[in-house]
ModelCIF file with pLDDT and N, C-alpha, C, O atoms, coordinates in Angstrom:
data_MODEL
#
_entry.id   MODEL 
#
_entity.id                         1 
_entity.type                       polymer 
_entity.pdbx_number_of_molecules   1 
#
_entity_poly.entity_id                      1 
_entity_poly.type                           'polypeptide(L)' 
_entity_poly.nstd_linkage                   no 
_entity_poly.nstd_monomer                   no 
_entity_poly.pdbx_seq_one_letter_code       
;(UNK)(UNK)(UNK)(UNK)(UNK)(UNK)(UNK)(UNK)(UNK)(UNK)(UNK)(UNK)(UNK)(UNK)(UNK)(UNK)
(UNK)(UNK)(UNK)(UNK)(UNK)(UNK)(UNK)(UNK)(UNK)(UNK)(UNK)(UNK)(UNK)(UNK)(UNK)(UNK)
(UNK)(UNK)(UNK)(UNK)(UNK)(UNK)(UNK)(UNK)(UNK)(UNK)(UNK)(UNK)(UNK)
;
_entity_poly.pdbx_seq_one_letter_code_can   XXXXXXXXXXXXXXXXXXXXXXXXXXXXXXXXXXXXXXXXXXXXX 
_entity_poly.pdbx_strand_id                 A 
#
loop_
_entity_poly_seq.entity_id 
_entity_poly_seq.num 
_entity_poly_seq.mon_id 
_entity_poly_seq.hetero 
1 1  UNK n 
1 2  UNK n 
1 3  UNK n 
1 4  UNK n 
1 5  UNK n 
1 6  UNK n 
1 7  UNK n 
1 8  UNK n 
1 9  UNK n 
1 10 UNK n 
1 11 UNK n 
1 12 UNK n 
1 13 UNK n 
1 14 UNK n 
1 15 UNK n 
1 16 UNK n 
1 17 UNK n 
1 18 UNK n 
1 19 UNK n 
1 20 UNK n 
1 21 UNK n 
1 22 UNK n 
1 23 UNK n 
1 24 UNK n 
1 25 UNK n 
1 26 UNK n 
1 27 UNK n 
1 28 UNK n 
1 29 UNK n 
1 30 UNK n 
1 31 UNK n 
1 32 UNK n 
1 33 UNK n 
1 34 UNK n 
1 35 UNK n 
1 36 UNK n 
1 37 UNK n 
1 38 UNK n 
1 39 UNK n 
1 40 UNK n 
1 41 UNK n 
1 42 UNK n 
1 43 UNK n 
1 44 UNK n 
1 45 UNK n 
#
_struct_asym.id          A 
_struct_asym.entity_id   1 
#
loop_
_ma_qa_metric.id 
_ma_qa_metric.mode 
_ma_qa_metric.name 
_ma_qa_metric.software_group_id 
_ma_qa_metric.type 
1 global pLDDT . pLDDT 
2 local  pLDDT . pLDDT 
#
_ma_qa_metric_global.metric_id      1 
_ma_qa_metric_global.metric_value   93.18 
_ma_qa_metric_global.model_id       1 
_ma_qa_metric_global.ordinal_id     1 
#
loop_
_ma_qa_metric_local.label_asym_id 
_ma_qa_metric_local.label_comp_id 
_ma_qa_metric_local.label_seq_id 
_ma_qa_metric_local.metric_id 
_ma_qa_metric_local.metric_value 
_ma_qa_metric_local.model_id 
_ma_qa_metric_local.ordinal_id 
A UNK 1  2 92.00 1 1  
A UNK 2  2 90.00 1 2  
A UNK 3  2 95.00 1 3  
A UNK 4  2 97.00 1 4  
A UNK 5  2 97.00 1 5  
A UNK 6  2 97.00 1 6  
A UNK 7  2 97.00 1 7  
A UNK 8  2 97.00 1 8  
A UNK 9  2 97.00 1 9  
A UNK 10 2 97.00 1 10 
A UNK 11 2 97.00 1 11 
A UNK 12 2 96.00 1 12 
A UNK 13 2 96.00 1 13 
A UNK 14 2 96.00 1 14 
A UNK 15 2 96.00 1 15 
A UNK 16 2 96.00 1 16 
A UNK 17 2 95.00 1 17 
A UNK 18 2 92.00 1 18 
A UNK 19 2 90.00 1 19 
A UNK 20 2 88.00 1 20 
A UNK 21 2 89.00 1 21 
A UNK 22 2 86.00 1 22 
A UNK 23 2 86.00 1 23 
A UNK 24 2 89.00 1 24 
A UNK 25 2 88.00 1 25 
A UNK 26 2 90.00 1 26 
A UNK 27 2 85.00 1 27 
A UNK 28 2 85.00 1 28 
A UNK 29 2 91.00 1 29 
A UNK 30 2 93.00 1 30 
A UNK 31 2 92.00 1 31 
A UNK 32 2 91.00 1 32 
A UNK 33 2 94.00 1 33 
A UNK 34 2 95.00 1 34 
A UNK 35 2 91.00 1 35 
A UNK 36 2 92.00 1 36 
A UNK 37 2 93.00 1 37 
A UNK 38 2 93.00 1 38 
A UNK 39 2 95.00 1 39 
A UNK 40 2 96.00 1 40 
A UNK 41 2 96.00 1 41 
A UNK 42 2 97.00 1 42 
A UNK 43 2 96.00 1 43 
A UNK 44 2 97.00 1 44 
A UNK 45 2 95.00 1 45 
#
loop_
_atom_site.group_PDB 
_atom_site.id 
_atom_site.type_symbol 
_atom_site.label_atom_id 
_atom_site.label_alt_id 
_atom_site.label_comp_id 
_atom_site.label_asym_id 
_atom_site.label_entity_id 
_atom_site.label_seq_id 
_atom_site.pdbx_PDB_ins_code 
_atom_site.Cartn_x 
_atom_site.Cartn_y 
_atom_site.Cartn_z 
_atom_site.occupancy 
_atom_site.B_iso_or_equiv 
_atom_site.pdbx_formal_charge 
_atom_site.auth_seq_id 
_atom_site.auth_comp_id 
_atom_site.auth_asym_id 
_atom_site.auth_atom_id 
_atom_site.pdbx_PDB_model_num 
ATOM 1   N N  . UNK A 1 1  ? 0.815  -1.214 0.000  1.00 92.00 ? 1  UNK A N  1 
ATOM 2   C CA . UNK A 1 1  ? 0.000  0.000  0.000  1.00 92.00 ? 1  UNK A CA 1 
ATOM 3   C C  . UNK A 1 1  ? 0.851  1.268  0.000  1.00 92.00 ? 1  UNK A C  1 
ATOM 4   O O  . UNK A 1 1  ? 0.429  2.419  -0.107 1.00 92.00 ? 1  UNK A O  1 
ATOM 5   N N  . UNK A 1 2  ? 2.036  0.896  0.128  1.00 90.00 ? 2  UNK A N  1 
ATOM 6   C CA . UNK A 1 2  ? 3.098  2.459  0.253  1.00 90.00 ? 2  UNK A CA 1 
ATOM 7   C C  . UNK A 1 2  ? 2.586  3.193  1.313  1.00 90.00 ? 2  UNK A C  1 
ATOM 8   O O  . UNK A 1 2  ? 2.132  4.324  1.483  1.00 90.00 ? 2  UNK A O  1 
ATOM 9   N N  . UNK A 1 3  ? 2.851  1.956  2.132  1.00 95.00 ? 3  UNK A N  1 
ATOM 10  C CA . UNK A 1 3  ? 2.458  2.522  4.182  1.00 95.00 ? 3  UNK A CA 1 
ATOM 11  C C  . UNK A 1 3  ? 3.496  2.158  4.327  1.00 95.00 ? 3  UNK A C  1 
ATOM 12  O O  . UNK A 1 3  ? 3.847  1.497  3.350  1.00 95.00 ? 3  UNK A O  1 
ATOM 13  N N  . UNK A 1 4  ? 4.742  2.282  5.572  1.00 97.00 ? 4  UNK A N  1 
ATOM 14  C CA . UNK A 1 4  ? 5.873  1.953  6.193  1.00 97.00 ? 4  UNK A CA 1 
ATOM 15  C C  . UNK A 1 4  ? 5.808  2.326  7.309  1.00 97.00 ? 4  UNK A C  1 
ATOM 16  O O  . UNK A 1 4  ? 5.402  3.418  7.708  1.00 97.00 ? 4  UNK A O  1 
ATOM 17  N N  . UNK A 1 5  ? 6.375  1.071  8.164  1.00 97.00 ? 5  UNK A N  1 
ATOM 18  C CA . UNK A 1 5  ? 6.720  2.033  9.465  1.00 97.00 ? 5  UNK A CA 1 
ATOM 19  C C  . UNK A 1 5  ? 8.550  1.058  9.275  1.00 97.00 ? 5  UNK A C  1 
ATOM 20  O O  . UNK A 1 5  ? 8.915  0.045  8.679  1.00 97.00 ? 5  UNK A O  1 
ATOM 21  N N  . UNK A 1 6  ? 9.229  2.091  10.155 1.00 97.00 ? 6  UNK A N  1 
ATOM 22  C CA . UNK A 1 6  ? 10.808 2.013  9.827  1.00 97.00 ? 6  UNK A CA 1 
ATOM 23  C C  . UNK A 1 6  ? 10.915 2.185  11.278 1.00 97.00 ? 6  UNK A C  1 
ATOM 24  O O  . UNK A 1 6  ? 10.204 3.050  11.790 1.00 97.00 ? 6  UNK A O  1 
ATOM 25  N N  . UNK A 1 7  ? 11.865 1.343  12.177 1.00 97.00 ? 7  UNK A N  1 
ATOM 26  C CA . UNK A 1 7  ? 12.432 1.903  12.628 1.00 97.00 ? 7  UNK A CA 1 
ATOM 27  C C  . UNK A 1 7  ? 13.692 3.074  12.889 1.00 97.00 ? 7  UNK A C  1 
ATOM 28  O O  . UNK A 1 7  ? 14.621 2.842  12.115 1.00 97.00 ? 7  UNK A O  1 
ATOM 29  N N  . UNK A 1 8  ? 13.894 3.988  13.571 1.00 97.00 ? 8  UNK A N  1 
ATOM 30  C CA . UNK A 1 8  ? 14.415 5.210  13.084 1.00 97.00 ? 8  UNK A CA 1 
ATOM 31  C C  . UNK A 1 8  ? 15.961 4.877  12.513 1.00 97.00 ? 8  UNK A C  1 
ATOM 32  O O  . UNK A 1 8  ? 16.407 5.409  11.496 1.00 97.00 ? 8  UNK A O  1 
ATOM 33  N N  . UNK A 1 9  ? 16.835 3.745  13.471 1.00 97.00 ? 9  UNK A N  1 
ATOM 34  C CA . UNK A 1 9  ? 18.148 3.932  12.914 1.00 97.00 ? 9  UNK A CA 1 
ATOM 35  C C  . UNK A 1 9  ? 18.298 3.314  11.630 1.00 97.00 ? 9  UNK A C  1 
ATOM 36  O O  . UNK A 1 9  ? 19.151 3.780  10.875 1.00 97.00 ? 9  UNK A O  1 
ATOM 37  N N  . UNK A 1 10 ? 17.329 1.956  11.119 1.00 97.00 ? 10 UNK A N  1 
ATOM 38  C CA . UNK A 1 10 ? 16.996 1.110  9.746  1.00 97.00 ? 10 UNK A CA 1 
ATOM 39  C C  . UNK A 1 10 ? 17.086 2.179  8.834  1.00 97.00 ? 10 UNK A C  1 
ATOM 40  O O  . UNK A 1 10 ? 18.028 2.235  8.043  1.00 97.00 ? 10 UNK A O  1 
ATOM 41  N N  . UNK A 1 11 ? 16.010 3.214  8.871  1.00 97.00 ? 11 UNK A N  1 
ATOM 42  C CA . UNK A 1 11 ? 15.848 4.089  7.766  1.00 97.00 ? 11 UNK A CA 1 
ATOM 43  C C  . UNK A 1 11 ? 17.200 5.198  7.682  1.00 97.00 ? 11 UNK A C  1 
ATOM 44  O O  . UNK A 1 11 ? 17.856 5.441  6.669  1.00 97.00 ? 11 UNK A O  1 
ATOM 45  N N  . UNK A 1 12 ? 17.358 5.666  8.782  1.00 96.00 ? 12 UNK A N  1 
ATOM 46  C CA . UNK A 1 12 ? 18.202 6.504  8.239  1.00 96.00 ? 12 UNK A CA 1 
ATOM 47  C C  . UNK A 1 12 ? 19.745 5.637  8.066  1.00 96.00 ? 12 UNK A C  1 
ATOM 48  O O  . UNK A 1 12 ? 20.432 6.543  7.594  1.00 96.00 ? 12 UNK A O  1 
ATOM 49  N N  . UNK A 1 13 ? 20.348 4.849  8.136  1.00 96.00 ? 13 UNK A N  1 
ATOM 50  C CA . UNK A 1 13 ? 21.042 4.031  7.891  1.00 96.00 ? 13 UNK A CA 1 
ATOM 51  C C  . UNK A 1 13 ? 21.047 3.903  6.440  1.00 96.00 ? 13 UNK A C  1 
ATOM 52  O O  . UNK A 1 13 ? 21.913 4.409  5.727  1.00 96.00 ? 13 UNK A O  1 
ATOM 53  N N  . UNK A 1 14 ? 20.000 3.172  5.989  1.00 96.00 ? 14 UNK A N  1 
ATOM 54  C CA . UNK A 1 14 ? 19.502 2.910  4.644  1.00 96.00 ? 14 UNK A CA 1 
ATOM 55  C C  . UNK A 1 14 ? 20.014 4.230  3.873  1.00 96.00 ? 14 UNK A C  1 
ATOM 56  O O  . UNK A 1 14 ? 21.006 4.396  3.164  1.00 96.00 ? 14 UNK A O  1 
ATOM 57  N N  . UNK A 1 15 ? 18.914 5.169  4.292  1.00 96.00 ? 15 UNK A N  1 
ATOM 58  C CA . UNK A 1 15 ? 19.315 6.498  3.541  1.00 96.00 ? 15 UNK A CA 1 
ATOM 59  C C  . UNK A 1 15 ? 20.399 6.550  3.073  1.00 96.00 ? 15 UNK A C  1 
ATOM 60  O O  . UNK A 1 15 ? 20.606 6.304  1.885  1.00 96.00 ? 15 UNK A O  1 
ATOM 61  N N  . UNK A 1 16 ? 21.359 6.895  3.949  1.00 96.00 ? 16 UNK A N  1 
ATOM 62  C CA . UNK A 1 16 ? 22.396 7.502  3.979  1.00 96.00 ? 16 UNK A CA 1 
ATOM 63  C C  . UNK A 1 16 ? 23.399 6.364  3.083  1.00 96.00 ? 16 UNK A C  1 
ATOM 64  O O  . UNK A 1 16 ? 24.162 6.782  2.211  1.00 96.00 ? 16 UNK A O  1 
ATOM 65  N N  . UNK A 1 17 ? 23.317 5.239  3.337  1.00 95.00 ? 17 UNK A N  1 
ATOM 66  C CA . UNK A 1 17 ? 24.037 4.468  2.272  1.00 95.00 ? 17 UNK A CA 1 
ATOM 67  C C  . UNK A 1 17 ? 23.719 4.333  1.124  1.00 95.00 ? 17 UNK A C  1 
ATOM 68  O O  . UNK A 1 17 ? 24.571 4.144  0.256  1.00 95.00 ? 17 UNK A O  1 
ATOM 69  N N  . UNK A 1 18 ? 22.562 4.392  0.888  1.00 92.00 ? 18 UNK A N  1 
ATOM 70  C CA . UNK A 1 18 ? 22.022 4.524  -1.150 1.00 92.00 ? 18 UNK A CA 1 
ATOM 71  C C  . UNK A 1 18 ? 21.530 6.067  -1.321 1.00 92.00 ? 18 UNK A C  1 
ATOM 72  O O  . UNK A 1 18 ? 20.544 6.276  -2.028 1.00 92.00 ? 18 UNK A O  1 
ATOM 73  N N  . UNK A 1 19 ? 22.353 7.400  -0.540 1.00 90.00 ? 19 UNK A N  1 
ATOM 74  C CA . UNK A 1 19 ? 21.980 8.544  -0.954 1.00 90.00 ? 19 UNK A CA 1 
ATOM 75  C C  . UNK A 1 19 ? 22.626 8.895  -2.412 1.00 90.00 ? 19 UNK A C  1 
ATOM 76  O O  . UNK A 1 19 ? 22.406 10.008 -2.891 1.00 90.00 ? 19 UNK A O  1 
ATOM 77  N N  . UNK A 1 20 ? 23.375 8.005  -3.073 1.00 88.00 ? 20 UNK A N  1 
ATOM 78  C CA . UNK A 1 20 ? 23.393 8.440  -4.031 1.00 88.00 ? 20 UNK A CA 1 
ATOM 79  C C  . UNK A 1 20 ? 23.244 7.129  -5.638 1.00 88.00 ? 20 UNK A C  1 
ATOM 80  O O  . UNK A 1 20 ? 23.943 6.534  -6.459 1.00 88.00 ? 20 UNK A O  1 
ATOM 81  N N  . UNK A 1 21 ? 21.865 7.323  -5.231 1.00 89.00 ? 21 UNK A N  1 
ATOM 82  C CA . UNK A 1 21 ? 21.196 6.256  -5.710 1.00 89.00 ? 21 UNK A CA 1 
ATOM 83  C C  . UNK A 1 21 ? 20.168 6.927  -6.692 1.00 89.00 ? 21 UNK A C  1 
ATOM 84  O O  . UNK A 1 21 ? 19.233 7.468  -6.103 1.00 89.00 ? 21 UNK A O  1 
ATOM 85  N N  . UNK A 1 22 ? 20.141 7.010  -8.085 1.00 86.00 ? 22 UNK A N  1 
ATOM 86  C CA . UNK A 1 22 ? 19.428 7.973  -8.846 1.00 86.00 ? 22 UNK A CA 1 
ATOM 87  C C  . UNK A 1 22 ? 17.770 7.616  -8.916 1.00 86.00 ? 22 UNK A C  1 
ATOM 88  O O  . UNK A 1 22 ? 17.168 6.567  -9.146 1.00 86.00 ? 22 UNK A O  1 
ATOM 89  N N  . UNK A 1 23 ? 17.483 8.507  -8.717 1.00 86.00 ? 23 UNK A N  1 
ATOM 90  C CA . UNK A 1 23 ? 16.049 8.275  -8.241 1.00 86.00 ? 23 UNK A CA 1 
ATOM 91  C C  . UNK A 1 23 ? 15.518 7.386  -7.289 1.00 86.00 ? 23 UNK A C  1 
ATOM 92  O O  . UNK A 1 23 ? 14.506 6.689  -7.355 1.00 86.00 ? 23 UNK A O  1 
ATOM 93  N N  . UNK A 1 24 ? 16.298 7.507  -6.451 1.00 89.00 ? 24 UNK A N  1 
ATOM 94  C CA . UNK A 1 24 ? 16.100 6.387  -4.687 1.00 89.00 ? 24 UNK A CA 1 
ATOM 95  C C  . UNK A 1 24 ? 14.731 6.264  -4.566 1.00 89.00 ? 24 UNK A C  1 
ATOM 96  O O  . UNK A 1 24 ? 14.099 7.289  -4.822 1.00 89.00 ? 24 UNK A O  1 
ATOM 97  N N  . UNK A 1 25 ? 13.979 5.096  -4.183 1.00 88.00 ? 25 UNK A N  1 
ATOM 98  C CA . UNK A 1 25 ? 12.689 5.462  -4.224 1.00 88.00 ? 25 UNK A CA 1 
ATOM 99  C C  . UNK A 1 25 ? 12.772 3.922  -3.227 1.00 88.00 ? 25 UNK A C  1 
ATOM 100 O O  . UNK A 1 25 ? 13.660 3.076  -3.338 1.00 88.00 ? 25 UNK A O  1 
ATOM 101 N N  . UNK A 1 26 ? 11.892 3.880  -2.510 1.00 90.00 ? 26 UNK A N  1 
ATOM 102 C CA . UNK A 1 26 ? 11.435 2.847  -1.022 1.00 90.00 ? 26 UNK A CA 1 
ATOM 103 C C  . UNK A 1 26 ? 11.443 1.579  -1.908 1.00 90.00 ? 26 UNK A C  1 
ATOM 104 O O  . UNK A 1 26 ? 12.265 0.693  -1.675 1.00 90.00 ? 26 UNK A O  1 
ATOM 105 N N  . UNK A 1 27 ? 10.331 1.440  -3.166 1.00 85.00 ? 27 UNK A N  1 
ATOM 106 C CA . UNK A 1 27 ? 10.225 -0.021 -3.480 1.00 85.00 ? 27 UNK A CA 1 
ATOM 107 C C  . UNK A 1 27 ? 11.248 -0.850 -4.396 1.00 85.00 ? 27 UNK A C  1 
ATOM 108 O O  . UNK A 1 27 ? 11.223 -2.058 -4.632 1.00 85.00 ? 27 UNK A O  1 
ATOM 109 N N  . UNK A 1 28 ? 11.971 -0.079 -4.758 1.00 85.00 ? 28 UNK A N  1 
ATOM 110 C CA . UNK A 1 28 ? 13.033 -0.227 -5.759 1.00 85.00 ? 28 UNK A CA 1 
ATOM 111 C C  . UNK A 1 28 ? 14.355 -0.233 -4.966 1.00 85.00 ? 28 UNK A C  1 
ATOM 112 O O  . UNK A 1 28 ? 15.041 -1.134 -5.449 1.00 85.00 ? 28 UNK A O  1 
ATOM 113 N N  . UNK A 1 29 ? 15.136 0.490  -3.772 1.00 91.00 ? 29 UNK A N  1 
ATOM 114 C CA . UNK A 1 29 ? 16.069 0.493  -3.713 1.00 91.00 ? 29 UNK A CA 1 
ATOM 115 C C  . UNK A 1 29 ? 16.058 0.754  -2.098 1.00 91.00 ? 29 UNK A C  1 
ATOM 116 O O  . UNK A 1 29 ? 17.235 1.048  -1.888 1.00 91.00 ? 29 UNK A O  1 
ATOM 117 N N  . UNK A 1 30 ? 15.578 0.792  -1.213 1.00 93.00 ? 30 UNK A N  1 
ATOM 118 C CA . UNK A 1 30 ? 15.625 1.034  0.206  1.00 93.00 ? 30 UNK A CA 1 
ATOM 119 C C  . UNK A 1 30 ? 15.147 -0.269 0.897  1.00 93.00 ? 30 UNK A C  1 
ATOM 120 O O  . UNK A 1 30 ? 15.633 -0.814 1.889  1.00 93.00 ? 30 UNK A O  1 
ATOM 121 N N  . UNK A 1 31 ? 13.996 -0.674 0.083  1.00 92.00 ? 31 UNK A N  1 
ATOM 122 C CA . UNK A 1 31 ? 13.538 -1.925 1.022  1.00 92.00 ? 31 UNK A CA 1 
ATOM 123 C C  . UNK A 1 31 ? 14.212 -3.113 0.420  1.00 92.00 ? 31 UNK A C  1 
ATOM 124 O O  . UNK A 1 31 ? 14.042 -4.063 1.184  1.00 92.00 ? 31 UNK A O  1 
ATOM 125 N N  . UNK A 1 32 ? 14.806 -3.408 -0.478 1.00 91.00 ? 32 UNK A N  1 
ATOM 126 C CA . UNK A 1 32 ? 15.300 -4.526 -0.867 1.00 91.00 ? 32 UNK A CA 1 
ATOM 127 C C  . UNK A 1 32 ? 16.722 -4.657 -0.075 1.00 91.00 ? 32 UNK A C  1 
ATOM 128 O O  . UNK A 1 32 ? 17.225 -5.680 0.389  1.00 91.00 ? 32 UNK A O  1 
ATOM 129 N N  . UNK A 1 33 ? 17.404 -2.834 -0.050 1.00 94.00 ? 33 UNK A N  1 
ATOM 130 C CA . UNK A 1 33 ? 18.656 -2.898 0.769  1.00 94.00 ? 33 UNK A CA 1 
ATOM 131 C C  . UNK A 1 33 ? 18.540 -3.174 1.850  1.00 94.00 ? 33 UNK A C  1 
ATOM 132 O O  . UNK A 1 33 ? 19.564 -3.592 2.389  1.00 94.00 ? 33 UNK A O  1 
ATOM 133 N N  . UNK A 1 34 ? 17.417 -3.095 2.605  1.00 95.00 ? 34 UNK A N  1 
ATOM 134 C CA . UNK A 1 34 ? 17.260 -3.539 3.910  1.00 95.00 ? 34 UNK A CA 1 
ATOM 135 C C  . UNK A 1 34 ? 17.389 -5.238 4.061  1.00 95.00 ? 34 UNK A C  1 
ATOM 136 O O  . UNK A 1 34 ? 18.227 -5.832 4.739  1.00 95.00 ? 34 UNK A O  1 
ATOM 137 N N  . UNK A 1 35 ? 16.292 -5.849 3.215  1.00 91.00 ? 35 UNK A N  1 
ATOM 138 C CA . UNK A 1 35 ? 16.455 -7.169 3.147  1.00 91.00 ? 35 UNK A CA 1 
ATOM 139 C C  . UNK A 1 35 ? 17.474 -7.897 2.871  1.00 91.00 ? 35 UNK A C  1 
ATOM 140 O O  . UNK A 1 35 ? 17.681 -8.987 3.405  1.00 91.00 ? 35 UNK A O  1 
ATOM 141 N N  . UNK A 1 36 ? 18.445 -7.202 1.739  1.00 92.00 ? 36 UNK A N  1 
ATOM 142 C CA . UNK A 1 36 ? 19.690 -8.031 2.034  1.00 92.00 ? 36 UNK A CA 1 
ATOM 143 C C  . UNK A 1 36 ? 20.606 -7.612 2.815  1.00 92.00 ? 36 UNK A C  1 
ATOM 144 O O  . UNK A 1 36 ? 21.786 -7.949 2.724  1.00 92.00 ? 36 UNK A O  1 
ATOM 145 N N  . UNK A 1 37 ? 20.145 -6.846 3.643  1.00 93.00 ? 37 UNK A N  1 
ATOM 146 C CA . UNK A 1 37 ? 21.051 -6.233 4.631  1.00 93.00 ? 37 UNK A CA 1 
ATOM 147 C C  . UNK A 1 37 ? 20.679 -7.508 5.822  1.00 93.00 ? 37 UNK A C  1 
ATOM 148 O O  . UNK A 1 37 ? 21.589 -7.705 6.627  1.00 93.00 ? 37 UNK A O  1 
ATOM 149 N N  . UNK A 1 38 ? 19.512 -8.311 5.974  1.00 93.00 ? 38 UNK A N  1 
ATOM 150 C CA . UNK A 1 38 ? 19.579 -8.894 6.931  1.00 93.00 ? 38 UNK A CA 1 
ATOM 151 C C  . UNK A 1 38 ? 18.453 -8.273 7.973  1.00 93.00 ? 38 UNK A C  1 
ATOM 152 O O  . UNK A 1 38 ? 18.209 -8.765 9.075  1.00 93.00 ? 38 UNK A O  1 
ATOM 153 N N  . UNK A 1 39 ? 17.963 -7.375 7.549  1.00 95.00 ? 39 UNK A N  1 
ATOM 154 C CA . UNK A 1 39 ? 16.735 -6.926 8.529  1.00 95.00 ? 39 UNK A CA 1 
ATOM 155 C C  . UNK A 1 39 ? 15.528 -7.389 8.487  1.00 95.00 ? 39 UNK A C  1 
ATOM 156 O O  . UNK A 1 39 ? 15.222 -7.909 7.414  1.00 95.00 ? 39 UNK A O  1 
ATOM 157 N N  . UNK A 1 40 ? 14.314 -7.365 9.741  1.00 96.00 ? 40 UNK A N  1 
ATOM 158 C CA . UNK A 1 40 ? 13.301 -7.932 9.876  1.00 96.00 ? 40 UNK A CA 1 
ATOM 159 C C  . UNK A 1 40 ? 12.611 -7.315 8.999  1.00 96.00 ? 40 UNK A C  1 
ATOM 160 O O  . UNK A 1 40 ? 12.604 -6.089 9.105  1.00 96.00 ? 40 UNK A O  1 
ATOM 161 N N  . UNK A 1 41 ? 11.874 -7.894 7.947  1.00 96.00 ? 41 UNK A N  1 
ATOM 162 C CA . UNK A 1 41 ? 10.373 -6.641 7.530  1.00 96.00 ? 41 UNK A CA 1 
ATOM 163 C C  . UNK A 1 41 ? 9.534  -7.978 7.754  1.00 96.00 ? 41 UNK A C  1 
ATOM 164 O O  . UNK A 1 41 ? 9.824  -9.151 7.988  1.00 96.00 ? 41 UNK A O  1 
ATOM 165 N N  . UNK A 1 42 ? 7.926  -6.985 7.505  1.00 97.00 ? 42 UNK A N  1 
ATOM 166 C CA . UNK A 1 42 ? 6.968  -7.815 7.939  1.00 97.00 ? 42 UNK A CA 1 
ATOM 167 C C  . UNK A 1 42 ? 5.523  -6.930 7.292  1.00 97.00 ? 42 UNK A C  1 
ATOM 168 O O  . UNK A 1 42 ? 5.144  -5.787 7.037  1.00 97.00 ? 42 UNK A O  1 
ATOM 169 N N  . UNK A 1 43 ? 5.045  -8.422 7.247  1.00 96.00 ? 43 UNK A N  1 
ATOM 170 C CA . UNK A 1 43 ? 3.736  -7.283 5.956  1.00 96.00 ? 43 UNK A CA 1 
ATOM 171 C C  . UNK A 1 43 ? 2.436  -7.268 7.447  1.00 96.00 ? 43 UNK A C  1 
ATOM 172 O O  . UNK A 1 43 ? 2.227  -8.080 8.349  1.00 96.00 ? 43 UNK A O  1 
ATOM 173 N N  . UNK A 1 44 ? 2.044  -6.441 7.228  1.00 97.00 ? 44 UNK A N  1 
ATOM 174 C CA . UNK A 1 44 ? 0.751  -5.834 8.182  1.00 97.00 ? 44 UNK A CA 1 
ATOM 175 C C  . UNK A 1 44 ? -0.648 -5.770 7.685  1.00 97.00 ? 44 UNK A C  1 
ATOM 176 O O  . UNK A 1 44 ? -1.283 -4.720 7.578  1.00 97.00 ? 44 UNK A O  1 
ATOM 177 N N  . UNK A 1 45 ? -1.135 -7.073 7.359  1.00 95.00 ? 45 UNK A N  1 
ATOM 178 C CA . UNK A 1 45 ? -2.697 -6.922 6.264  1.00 95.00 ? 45 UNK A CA 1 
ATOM 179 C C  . UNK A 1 45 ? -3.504 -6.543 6.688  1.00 95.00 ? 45 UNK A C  1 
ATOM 180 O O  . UNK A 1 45 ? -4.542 -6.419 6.039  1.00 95.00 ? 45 UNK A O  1 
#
């Protein structure tokens, strides 16, 4: 639904490592870095 909740250091972590990521965008390049980063996500239906 392009709802998120992040915990605060996940996201800005994330950020800051794909800030130069052309056209950075959550479903394409933040949440996948998270996942192979090894972090929990979890879907909320």
């Amino acid at each position: 639904m392009g709802i998120y909740i992040f915990s605060w250091p996940v996201l800005r972590d994330a950020l800051i490592a794909k800030k130069d990521q052309s056209g950075l965008d959550f479903g394409m390049h933040i949440l996948p870095y998270c996942r192979e980063g090894g972090k929990r996500l979890f879907a909320y239906e």
